[in-house]
C-alpha atoms as a PDB file:
ATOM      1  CA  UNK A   1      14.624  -2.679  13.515  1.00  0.00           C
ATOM      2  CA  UNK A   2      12.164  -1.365  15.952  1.00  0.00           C
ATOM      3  CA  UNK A   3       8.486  -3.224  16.225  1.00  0.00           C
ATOM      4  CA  UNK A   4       5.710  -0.952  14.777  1.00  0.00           C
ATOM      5  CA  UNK A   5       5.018   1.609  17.442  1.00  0.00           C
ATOM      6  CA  UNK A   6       2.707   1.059  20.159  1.00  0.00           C
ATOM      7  CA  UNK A   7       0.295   4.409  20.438  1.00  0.00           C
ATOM      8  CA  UNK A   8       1.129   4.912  24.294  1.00  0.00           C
ATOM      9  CA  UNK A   9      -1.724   5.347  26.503  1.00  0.00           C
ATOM     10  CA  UNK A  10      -4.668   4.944  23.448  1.00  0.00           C
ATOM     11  CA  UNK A  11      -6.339   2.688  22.481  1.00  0.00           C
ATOM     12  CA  UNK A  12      -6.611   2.189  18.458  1.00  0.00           C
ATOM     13  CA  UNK A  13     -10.481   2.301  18.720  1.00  0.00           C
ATOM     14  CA  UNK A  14      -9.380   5.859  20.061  1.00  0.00           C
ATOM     15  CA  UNK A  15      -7.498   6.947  17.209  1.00  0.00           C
ATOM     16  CA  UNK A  16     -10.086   5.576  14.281  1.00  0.00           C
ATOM     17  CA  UNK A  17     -12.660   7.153  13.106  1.00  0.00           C
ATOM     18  CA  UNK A  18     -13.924   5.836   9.434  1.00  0.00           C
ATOM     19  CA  UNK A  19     -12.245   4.159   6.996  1.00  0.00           C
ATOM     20  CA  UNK A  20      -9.168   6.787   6.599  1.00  0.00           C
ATOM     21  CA  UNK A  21      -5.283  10.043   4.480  1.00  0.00           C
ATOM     22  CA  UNK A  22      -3.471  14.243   3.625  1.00  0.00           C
ATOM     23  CA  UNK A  23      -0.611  15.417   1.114  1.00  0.00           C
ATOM     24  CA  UNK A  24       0.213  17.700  -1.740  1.00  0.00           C
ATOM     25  CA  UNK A  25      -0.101  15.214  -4.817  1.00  0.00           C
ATOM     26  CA  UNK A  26       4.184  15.501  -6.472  1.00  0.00           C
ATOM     27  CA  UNK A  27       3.453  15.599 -10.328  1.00  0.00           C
ATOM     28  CA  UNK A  28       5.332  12.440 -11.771  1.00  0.00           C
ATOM     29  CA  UNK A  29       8.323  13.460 -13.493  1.00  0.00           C
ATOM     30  CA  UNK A  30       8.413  13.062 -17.002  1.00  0.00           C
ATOM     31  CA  UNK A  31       7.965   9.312 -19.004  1.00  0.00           C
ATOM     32  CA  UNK A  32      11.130   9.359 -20.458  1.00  0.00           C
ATOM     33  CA  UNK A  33      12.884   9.284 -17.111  1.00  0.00           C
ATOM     34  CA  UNK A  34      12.651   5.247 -17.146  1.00  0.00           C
ATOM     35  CA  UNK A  35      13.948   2.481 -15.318  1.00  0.00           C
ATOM     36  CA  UNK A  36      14.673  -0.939 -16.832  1.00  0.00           C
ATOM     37  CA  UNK A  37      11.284  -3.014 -16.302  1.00  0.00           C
ATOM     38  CA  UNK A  38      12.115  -5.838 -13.720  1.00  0.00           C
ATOM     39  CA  UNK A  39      12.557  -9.445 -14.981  1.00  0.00           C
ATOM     40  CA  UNK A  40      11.136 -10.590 -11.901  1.00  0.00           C
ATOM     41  CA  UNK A  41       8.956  -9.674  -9.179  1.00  0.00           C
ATOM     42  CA  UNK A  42       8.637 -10.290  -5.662  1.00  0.00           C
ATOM     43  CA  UNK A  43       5.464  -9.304  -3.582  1.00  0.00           C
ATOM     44  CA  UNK A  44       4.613  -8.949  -0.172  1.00  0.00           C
ATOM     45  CA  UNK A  45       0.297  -8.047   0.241  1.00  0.00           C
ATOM     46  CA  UNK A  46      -1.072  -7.085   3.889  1.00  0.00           C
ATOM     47  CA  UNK A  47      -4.298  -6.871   5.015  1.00  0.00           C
ATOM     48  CA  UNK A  48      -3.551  -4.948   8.461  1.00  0.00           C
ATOM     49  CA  UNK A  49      -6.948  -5.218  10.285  1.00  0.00           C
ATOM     50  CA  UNK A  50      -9.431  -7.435  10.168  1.00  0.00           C
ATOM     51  CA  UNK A  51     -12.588  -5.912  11.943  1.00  0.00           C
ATOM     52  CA  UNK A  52     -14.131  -5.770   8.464  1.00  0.00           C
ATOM     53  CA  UNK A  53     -13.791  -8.087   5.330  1.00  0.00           C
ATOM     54  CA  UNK A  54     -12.930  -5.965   2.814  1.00  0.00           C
ATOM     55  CA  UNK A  55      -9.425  -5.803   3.455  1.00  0.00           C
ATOM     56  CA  UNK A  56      -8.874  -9.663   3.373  1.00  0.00           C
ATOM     57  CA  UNK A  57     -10.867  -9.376   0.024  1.00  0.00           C
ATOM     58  CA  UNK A  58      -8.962  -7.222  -1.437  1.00  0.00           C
ATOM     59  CA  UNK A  59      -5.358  -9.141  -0.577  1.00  0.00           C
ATOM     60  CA  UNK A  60      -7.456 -12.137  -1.465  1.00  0.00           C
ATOM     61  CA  UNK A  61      -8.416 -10.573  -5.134  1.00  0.00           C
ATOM     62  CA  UNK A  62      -4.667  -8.802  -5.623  1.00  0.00           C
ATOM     63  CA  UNK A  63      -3.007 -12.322  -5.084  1.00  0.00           C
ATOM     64  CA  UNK A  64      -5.393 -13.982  -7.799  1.00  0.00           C
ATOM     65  CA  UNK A  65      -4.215 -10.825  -9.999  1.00  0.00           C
ATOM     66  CA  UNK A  66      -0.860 -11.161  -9.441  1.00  0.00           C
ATOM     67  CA  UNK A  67      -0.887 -14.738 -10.084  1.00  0.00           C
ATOM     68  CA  UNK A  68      -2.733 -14.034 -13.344  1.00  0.00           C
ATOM     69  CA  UNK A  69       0.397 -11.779 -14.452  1.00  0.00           C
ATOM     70  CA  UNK A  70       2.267 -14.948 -14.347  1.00  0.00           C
ATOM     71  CA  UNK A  71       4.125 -14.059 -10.720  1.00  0.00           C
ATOM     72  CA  UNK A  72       4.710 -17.315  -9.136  1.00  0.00           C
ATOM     73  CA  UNK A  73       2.918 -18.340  -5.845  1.00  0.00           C
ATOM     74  CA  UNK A  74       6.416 -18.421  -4.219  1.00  0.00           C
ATOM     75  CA  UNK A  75       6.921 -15.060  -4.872  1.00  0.00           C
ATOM     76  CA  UNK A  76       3.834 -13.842  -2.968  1.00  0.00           C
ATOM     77  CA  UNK A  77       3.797 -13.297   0.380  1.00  0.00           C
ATOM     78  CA  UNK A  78       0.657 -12.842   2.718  1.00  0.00           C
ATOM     79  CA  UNK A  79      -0.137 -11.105   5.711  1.00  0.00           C
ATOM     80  CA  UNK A  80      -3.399 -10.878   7.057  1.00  0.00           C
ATOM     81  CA  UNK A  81      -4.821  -9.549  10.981  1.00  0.00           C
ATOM     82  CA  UNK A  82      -6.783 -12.993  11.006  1.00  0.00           C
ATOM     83  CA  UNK A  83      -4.760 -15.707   8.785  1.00  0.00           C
ATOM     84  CA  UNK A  84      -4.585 -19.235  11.078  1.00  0.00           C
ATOM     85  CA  UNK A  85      -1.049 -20.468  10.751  1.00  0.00           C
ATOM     86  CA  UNK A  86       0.926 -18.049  13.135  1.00  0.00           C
ATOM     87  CA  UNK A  87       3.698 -17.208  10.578  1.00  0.00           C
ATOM     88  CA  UNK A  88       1.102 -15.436   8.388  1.00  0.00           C
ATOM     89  CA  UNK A  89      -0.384 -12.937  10.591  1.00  0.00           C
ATOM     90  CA  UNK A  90       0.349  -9.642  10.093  1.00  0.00           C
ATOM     91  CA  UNK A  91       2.851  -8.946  13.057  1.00  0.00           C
ATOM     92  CA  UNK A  92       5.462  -6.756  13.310  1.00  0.00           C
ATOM     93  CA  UNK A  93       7.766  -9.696  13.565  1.00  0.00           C
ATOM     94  CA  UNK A  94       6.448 -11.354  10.386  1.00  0.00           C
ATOM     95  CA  UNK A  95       6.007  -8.039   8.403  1.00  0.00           C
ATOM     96  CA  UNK A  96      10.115  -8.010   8.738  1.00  0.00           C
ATOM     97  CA  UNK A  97      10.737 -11.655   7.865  1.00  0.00           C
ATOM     98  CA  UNK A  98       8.577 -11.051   4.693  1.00  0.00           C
ATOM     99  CA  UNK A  99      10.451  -7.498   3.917  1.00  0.00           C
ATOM    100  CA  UNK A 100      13.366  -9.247   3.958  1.00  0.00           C
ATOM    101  CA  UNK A 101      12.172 -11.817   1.888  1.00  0.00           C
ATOM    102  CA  UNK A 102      12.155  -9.176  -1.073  1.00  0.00           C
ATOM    103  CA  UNK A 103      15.728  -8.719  -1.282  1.00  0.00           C
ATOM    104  CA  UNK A 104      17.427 -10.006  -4.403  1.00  0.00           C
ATOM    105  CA  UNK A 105      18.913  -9.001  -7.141  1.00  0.00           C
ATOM    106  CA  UNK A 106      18.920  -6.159  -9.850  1.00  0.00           C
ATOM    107  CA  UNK A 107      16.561  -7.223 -11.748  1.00  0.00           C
ATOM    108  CA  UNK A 108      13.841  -8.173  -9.430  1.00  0.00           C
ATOM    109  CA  UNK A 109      11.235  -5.588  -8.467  1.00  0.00           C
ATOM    110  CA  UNK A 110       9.281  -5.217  -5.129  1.00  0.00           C
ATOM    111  CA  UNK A 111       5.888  -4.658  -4.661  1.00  0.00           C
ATOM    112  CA  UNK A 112       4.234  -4.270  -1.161  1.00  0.00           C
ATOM    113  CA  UNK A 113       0.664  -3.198  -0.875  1.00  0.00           C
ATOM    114  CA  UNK A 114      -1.332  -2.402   2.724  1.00  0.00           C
ATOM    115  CA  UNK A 115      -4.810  -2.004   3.187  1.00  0.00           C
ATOM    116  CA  UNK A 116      -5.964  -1.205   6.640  1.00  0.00           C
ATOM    117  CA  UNK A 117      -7.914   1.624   8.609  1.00  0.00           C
ATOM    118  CA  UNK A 118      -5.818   4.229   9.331  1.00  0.00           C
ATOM    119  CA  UNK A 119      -4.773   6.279  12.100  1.00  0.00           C
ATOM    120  CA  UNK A 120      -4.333  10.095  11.625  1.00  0.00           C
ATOM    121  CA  UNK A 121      -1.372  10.983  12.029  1.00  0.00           C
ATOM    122  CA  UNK A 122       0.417   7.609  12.936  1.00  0.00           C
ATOM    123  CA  UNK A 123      -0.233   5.212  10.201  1.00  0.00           C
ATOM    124  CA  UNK A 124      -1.337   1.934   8.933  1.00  0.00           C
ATOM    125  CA  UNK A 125      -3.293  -0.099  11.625  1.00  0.00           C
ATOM    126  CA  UNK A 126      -1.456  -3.312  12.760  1.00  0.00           C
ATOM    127  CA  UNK A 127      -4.607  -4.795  14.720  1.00  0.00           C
ATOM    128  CA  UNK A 128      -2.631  -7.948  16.205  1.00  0.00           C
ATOM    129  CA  UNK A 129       0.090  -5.772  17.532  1.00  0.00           C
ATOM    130  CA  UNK A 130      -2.670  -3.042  18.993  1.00  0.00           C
ATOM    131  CA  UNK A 131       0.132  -0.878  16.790  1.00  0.00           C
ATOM    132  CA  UNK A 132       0.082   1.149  14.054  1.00  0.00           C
ATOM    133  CA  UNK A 133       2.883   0.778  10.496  1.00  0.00           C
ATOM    134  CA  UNK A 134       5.485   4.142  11.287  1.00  0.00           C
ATOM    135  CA  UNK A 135       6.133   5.497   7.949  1.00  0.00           C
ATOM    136  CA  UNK A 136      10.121   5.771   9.513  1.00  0.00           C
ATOM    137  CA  UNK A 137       9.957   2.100   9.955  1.00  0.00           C
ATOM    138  CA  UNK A 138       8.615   0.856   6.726  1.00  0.00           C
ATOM    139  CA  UNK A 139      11.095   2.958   5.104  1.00  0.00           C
ATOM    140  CA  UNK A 140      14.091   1.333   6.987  1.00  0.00           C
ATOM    141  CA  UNK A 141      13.176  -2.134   6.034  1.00  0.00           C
ATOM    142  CA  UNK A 142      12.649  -1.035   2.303  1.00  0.00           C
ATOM    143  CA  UNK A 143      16.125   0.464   2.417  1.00  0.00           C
ATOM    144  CA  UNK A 144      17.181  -2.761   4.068  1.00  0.00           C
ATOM    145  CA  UNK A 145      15.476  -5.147   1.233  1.00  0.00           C
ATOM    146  CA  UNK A 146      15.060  -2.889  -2.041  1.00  0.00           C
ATOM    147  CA  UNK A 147      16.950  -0.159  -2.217  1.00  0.00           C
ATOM    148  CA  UNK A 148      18.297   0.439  -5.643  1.00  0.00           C
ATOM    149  CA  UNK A 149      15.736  -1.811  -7.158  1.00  0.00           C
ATOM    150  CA  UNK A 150      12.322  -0.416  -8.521  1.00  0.00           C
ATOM    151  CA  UNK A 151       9.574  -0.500  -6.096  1.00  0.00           C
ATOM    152  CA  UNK A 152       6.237  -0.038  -5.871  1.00  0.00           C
ATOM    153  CA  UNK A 153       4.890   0.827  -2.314  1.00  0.00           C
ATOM    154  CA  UNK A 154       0.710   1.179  -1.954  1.00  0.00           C
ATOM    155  CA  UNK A 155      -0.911   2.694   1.038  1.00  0.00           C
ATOM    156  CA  UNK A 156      -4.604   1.741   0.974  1.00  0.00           C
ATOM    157  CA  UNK A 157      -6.254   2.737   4.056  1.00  0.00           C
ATOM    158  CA  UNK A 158      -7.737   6.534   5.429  1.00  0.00           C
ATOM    159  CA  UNK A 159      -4.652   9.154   6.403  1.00  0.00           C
ATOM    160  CA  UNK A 160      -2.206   6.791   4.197  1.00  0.00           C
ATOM    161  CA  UNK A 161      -0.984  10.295   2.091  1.00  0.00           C
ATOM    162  CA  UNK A 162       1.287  10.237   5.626  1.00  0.00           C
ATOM    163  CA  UNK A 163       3.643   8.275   3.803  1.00  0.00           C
ATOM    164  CA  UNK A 164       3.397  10.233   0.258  1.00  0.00           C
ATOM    165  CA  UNK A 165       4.379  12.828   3.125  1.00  0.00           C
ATOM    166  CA  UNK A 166       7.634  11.387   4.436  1.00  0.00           C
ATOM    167  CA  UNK A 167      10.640  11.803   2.484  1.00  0.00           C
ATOM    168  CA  UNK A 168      12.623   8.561   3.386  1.00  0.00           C
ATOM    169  CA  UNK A 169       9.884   6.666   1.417  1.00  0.00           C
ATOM    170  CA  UNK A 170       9.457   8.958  -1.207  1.00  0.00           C
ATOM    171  CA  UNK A 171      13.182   7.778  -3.092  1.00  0.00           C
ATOM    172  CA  UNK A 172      14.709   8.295  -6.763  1.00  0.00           C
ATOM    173  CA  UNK A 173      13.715   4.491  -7.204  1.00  0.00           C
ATOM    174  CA  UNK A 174      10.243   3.885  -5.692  1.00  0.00           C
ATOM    175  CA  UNK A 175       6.583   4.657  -6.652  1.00  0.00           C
ATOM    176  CA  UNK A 176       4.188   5.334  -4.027  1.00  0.00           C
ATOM    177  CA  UNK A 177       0.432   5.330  -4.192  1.00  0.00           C
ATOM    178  CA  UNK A 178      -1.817   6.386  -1.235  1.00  0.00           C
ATOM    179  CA  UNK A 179      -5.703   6.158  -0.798  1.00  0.00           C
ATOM    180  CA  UNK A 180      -5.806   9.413   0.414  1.00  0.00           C
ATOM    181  CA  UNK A 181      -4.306  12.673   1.837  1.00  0.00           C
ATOM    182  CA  UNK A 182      -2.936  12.922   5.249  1.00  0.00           C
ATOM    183  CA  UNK A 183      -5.518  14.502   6.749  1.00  0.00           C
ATOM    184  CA  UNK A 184      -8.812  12.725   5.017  1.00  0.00           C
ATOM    185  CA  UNK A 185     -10.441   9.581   5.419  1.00  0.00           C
ATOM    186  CA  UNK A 186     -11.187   7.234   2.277  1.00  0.00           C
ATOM    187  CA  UNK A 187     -14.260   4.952   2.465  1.00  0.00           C
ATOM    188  CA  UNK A 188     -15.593   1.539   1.608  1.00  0.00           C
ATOM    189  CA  UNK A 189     -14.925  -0.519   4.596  1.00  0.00           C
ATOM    190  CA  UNK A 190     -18.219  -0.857   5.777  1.00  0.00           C
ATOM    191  CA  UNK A 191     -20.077  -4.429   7.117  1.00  0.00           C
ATOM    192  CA  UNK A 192     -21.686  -4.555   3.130  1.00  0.00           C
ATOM    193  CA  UNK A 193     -18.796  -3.842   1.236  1.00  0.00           C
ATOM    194  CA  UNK A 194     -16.472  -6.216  -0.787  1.00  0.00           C
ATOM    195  CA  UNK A 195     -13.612  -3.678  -0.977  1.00  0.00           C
ATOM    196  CA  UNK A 196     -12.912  -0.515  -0.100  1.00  0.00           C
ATOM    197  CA  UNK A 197     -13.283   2.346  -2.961  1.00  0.00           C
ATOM    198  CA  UNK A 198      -9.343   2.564  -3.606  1.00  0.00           C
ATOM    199  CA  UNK A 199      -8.563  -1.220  -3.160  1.00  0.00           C
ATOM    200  CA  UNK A 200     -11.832  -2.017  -6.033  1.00  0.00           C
ATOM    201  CA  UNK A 201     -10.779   0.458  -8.012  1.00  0.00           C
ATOM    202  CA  UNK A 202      -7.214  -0.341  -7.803  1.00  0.00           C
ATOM    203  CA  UNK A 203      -8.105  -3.743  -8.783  1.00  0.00           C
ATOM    204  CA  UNK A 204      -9.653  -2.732 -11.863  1.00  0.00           C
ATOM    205  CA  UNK A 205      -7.558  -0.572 -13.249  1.00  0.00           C
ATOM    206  CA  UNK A 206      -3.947  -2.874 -12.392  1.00  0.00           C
ATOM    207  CA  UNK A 207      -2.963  -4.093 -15.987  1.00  0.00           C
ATOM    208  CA  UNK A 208      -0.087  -5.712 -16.733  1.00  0.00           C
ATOM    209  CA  UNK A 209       2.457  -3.626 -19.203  1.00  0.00           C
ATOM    210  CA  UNK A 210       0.224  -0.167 -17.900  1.00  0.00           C
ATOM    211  CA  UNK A 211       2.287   2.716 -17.170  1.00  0.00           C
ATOM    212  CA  UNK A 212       1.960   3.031 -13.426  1.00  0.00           C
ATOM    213  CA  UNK A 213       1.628   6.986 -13.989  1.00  0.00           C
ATOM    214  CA  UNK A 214      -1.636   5.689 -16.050  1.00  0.00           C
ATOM    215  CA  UNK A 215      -2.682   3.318 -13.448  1.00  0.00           C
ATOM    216  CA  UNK A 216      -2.341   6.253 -10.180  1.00  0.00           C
ATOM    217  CA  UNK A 217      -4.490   8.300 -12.420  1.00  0.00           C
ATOM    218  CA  UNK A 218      -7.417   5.402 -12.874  1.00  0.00           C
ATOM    219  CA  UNK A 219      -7.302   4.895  -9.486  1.00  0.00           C
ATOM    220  CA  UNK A 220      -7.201   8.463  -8.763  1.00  0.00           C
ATOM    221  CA  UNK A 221     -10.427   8.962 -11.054  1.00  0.00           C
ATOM    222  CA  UNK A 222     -12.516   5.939 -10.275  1.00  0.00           C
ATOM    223  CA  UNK A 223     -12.444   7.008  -6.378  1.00  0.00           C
ATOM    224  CA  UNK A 224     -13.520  10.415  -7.216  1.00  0.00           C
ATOM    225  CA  UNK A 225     -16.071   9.014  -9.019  1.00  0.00           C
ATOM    226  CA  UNK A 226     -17.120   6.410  -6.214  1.00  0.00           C
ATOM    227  CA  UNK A 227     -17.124   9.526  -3.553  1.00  0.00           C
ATOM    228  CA  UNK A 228     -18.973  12.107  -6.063  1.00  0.00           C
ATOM    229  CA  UNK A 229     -22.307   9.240  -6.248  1.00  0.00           C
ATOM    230  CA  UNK A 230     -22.086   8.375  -2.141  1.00  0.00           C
ATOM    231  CA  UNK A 231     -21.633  12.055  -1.071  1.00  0.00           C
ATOM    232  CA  UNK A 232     -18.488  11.478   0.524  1.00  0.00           C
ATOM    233  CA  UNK A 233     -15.788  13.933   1.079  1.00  0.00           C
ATOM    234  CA  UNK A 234     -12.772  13.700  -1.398  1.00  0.00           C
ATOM    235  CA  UNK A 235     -10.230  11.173   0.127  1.00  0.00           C
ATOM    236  CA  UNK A 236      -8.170  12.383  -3.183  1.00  0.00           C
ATOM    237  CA  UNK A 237      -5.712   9.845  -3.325  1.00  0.00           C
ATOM    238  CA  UNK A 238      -1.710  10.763  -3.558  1.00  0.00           C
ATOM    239  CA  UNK A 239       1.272   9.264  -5.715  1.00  0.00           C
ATOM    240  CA  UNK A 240       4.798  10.202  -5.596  1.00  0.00           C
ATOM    241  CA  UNK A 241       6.960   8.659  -8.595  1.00  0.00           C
ATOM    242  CA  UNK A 242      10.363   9.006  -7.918  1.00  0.00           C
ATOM    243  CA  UNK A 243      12.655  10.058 -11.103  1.00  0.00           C
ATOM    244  CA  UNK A 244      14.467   6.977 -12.289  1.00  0.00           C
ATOM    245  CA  UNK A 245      11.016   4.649 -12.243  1.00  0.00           C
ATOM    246  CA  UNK A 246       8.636   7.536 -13.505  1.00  0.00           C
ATOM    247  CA  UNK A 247       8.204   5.678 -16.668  1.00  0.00           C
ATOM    248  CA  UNK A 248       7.838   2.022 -14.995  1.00  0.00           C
ATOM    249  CA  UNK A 249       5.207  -0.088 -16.056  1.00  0.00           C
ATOM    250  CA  UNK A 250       3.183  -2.692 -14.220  1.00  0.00           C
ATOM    251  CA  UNK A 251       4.574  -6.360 -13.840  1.00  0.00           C
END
């Protein structure tokens, strides 16, 4: 696999502008198209940049979740733009060891969740590689590590509804869940905040045994809600369910 691409001749302080995502929201296809609920779960969590907190808060908060769900510690990998020990920083060349640390069998799900600012049009920022997450190359490595098992893939970050957008990702046995369209920023990454408006209210509405369907929609609401009392511009978050997980619940 290629390294996340490099944006050639730009800077990524060129390409940002807010706390960023565009795409036609798929309608989840109905419950009763249902996988078998994992047994086990492996999860990889990746806080991409690190020029504000929030996005080390909200991997921070997601891992404490996850552990509460009874996933062991083993089973949770962290990435972050500033972690100390070198195999834990979110490089392109650790974000592939730790993909292919999700491989296993049948009945183990993945889970990989990225918050991040966003560029338009290019992805999830990547701030220790100056490089951005291609949707082309996340998709390879989940093809590589979980294809056939169900995943659940969450783009938290402004422009993430690129991926919703990309076919590759968007397969018969993965879930994905963006904090906005492809062409609109989402918001909450400012010097006060604790987390950004998806990755709070993601965190609050993640339940254990919910029907991810139920879960998207939460999310979906409680960052409307967020947006309608700041003024902001809808970020309207996206979700693509493919058909043999639509009826998948959480952990």
């Amino acid at each position: 696999m290629t390294s996340p691409l490099r944006i050639a001749g730009l800077t990524l302080l060129a390409l940002l502008s807010g706390c960023a995502s565009q795409a036609a929201t798929p309608s989840p296809p109905p419950a009763a198209a249902t996988a078998d609920a994992p047994l086990r779960w492996k999860a990889l969590l990746v806080a991409g940049d690190d020029a504000e907190p929030v996005f080390d808060n909200g991997v921070d908060a997601l891992q404490r979740k996850l552990r509460s769900f009874g996933i062991p510690a083993a089973d949770i990998a962290v990435l972050k733009a500033d972690a100390r020990r070198p195999d834990a920083v979110m490089t392109g060349t650790n974000f592939e060891a730790q993909m292919a640390r999700l491989a296993g069998p049948a009945t183990t799900g993945c889970f990989v969740y990225i918050t991040s600012h966003g560029a338009h049009g290019y992805g999830l920022v990547s701030a220790r590689d100056d490089a951005v997450i291609p949707p082309a190359w996340l998709a390879g490595l989940l093809a590589e590590s979980c294809a056939g098992r169900p995943t659940v893939l969450v783009t938290s970050g402004c422009y993430s509804g690129l991926y919703t957008d990309t076919p590759a990702l968007t397969t018969p046995d993965r879930i994905v869940l963006t904090a906005a369209r492809a062409d609109r920023p989402s918001f909450g990454c400012g010097a006060g905040d604790r987390y950004t408006y998806y990755d709070q209210c993601f965190l609050a509405s993640l339940k254990r045994g919910a029907a991810w369907t139920a879960i998207a929609a939460n999310v979906a609401g409680c960052v409307a809600r967020r947006e309608r009392a700041g003024r902001f511009p809808a970020s309207e978050p996206q979700s693509a369910f493919g058909r043999d997980v639509a009826g998948l619940t959480a952990f």
